[in-house]
C-alpha atoms as a PDB file:
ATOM      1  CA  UNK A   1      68.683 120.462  80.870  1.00  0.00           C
ATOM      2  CA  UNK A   2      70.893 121.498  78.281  1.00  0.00           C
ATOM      3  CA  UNK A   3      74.487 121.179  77.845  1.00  0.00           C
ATOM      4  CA  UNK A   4      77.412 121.111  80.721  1.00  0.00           C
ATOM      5  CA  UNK A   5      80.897 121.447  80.065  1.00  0.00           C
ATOM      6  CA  UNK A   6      81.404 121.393  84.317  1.00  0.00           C
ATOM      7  CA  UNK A   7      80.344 119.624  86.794  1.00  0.00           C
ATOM      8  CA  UNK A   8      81.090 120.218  90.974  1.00  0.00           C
ATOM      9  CA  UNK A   9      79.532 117.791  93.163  1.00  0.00           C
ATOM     10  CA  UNK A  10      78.785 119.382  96.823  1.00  0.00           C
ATOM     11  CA  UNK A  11      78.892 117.540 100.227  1.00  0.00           C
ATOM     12  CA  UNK A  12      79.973 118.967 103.904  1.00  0.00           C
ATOM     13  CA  UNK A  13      83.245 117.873 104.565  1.00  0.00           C
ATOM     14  CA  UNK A  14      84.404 117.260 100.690  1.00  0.00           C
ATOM     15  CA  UNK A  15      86.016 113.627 102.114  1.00  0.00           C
ATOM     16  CA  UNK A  16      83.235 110.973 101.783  1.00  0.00           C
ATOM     17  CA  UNK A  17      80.220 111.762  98.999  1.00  0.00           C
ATOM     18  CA  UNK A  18      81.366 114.492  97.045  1.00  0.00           C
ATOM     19  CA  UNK A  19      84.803 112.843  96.277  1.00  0.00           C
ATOM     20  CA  UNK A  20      82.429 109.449  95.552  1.00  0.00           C
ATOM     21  CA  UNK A  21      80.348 111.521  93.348  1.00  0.00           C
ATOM     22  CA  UNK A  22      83.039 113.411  91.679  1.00  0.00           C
ATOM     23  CA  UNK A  23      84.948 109.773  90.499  1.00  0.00           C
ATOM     24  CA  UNK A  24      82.116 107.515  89.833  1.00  0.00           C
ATOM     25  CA  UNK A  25      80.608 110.763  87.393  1.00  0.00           C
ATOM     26  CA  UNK A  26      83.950 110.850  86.116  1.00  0.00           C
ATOM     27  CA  UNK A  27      83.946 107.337  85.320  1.00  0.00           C
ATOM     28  CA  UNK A  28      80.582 106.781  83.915  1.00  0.00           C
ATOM     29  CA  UNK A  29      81.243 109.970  81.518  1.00  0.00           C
ATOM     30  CA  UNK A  30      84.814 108.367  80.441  1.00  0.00           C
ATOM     31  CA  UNK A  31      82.760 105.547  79.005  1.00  0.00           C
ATOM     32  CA  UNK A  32      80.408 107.879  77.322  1.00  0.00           C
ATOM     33  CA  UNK A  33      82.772 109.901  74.970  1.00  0.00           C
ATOM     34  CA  UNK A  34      83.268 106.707  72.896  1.00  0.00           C
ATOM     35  CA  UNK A  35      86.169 108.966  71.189  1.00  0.00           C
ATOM     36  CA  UNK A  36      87.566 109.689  74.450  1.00  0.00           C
ATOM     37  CA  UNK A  37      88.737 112.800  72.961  1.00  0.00           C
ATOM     38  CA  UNK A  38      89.526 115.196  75.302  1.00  0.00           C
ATOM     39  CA  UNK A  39      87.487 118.527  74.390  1.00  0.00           C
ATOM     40  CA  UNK A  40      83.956 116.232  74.581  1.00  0.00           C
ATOM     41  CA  UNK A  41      85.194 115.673  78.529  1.00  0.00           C
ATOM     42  CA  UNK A  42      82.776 117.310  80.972  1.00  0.00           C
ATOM     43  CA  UNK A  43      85.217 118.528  83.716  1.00  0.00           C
ATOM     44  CA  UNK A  44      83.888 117.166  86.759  1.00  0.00           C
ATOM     45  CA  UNK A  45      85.535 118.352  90.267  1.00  0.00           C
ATOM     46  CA  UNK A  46      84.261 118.638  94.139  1.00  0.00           C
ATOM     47  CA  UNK A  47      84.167 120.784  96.787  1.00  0.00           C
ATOM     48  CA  UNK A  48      83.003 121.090 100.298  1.00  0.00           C
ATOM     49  CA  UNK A  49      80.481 123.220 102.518  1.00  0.00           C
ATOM     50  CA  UNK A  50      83.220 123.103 105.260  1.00  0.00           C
ATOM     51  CA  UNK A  51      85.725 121.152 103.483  1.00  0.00           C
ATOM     52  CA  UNK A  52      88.626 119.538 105.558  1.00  0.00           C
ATOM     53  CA  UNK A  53      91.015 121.145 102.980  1.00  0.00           C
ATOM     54  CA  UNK A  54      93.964 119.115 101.778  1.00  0.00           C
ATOM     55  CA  UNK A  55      92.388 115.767 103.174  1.00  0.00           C
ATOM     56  CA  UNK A  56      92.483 112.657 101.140  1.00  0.00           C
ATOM     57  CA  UNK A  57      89.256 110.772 100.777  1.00  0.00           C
ATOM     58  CA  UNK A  58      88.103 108.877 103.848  1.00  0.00           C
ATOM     59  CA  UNK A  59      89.495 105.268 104.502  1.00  0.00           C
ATOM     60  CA  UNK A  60      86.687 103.692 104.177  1.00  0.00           C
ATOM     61  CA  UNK A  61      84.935 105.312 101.412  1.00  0.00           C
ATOM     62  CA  UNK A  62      88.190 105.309  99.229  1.00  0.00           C
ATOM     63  CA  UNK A  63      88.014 101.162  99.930  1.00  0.00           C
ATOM     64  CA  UNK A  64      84.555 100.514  98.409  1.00  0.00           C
ATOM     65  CA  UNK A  65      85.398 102.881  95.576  1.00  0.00           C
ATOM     66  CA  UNK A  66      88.337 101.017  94.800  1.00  0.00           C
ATOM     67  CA  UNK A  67      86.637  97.349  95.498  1.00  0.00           C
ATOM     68  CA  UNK A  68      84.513  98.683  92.455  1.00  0.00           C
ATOM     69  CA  UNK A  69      87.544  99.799  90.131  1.00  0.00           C
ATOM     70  CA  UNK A  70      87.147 103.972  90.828  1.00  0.00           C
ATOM     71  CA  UNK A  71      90.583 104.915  92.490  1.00  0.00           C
ATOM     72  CA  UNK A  72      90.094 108.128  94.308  1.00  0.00           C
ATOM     73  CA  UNK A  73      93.674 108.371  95.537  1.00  0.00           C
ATOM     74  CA  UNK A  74      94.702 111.649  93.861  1.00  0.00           C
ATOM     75  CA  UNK A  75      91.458 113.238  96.106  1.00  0.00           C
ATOM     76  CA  UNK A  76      92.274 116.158  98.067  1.00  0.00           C
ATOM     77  CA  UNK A  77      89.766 118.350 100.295  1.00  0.00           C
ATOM     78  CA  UNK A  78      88.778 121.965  98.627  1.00  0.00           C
ATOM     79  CA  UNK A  79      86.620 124.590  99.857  1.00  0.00           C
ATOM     80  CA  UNK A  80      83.128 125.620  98.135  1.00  0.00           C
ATOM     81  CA  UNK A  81      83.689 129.681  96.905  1.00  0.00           C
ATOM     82  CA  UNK A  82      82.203 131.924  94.667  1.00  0.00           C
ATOM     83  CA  UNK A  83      84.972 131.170  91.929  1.00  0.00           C
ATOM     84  CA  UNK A  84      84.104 127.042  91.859  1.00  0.00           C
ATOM     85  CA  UNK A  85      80.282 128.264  91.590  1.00  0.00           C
ATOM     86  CA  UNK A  86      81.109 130.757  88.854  1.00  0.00           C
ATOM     87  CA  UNK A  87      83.594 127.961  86.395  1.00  0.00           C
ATOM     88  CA  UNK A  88      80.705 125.570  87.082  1.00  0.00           C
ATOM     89  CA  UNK A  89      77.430 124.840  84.529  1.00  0.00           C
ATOM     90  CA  UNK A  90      76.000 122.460  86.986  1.00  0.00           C
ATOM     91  CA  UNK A  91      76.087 122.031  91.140  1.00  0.00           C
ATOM     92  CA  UNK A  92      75.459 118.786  92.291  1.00  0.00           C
ATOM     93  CA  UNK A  93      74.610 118.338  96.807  1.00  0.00           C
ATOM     94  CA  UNK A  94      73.819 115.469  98.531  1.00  0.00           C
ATOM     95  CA  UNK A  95      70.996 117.175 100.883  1.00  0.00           C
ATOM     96  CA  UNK A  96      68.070 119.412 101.131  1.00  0.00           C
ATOM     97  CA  UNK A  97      70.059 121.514 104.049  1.00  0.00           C
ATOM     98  CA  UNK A  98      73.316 121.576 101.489  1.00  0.00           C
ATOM     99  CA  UNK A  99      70.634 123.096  98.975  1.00  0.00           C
ATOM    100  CA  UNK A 100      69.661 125.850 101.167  1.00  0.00           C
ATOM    101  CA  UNK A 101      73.011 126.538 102.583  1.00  0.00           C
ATOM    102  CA  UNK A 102      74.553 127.148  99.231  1.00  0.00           C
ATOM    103  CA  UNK A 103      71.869 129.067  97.756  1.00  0.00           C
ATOM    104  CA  UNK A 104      71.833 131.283 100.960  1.00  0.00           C
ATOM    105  CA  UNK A 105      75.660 132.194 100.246  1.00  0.00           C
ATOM    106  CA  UNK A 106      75.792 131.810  96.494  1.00  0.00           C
ATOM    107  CA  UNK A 107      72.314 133.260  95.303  1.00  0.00           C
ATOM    108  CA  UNK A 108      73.933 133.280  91.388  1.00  0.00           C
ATOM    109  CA  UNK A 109      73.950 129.301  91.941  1.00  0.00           C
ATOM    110  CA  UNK A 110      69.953 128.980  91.398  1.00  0.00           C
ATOM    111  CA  UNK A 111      69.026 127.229  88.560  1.00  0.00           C
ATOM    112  CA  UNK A 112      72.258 125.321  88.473  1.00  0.00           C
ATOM    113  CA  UNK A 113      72.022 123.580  91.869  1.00  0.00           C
ATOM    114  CA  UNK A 114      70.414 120.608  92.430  1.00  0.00           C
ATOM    115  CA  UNK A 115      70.378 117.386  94.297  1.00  0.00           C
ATOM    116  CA  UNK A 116      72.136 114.746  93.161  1.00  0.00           C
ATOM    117  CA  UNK A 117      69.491 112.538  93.996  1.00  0.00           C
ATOM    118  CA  UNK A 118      67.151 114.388  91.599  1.00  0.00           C
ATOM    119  CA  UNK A 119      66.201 111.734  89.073  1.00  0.00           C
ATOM    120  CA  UNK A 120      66.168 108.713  91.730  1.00  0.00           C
ATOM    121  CA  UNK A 121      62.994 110.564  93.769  1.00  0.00           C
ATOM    122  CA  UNK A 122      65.108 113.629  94.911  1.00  0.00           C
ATOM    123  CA  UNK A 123      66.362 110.951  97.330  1.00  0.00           C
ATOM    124  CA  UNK A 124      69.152 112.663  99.963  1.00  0.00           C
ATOM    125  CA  UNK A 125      71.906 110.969 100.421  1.00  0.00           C
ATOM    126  CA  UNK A 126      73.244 110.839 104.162  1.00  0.00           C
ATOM    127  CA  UNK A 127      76.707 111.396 105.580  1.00  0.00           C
ATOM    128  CA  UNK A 128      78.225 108.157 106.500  1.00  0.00           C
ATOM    129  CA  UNK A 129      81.238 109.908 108.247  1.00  0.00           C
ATOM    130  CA  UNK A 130      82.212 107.690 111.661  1.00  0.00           C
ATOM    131  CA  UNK A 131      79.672 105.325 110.639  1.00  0.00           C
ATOM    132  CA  UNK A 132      79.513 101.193 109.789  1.00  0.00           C
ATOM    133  CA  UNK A 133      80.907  99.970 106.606  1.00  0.00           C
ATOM    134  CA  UNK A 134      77.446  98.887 106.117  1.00  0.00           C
ATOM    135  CA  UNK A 135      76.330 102.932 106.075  1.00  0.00           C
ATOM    136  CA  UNK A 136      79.301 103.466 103.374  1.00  0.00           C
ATOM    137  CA  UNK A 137      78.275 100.916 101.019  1.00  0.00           C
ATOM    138  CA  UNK A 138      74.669 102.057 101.131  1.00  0.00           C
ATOM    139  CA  UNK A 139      76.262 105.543 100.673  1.00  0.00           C
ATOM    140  CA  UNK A 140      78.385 104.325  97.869  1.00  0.00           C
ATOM    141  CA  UNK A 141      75.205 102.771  95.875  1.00  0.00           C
ATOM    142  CA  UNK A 142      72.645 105.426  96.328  1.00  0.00           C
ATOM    143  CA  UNK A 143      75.315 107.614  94.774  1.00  0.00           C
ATOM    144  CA  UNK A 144      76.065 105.061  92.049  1.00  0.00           C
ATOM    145  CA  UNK A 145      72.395 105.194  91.352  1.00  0.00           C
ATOM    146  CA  UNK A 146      71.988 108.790  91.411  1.00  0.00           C
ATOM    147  CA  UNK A 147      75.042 109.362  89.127  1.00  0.00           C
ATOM    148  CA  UNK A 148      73.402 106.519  86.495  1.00  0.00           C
ATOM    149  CA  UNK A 149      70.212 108.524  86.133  1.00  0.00           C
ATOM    150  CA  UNK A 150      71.889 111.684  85.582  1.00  0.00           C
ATOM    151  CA  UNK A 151      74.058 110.325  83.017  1.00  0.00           C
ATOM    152  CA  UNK A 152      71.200 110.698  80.486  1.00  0.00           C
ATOM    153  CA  UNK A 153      70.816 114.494  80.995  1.00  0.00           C
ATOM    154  CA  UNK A 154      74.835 114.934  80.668  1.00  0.00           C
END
């Protein structure tokens, strides 16, 4: 792994894990520049698959975000293109079918694309969209984890 000034996490809809991703990644890097200065910032965004463009983060997603501090207010929908996959060092998707769906349209993402799972057994991480709470907050720490173990590679 070498060095990535950009990051784009990847889900479906772009309203429950991607935006999750994109602010906890965001968070755990802020603490990580100790000098907070601006040009050591890796630029982390998100995008979806088949984004609900212009939607805010879901309800209940953007509640156990902020229950742990990570406001993801300012979140609004965007669709994956070949722009976002070209301004981005590394691709970040929650599962194995993302993977394949991307690389099908966007063969020039190889070797940039990964799960974000990767370091915590390649573990995919399912869509808790019209699901419990309960699914959300298992949703919410299996992405905490996987952001944690890529911190060390960022």
């Amino acid at each position: 792994m070498g060095m990535f000034n950009s990051i784009l996490v990847v889900c479906a809809g772009n309203i429950c894990r991607s935006p999750t991703g994109e602010y906890l990644l965001k968070d755990k890097l802020k603490d990580k520049s100790a000098d907070n200065s601006v040009e050591n910032q890796i630029k982390v965004s998100s995008a979806g698959l088949t984004a609900l463009v212009g939607k805010g983060a879901e309800a209940t997603a953007t509640k156990i975000a902020l229950s742990n501090n990570i406001d993801m207010s300012p979140h609004k929908g965007r669709q994956l293109n070949s722009k976002l996959i070209a301004e981005n060092d590394l691709i970040l998707v929650m599962e194995e079918r993302h993977l394949s769906d991307l690389l099908g349209q966007y063969p020039e993402a190889r070797g940039k694309t990964f799960l974000l799972g990767k370091w915590i057994d390649d573990t995919e991480i399912p869509d808790p969209y019209r699901q419990s709470h309960e699914a959300f907050e298992h949703v919410y720490q299996l992405i905490d984890r996987a952001c944690s173990a890529w911190e060390k590679y960022l």
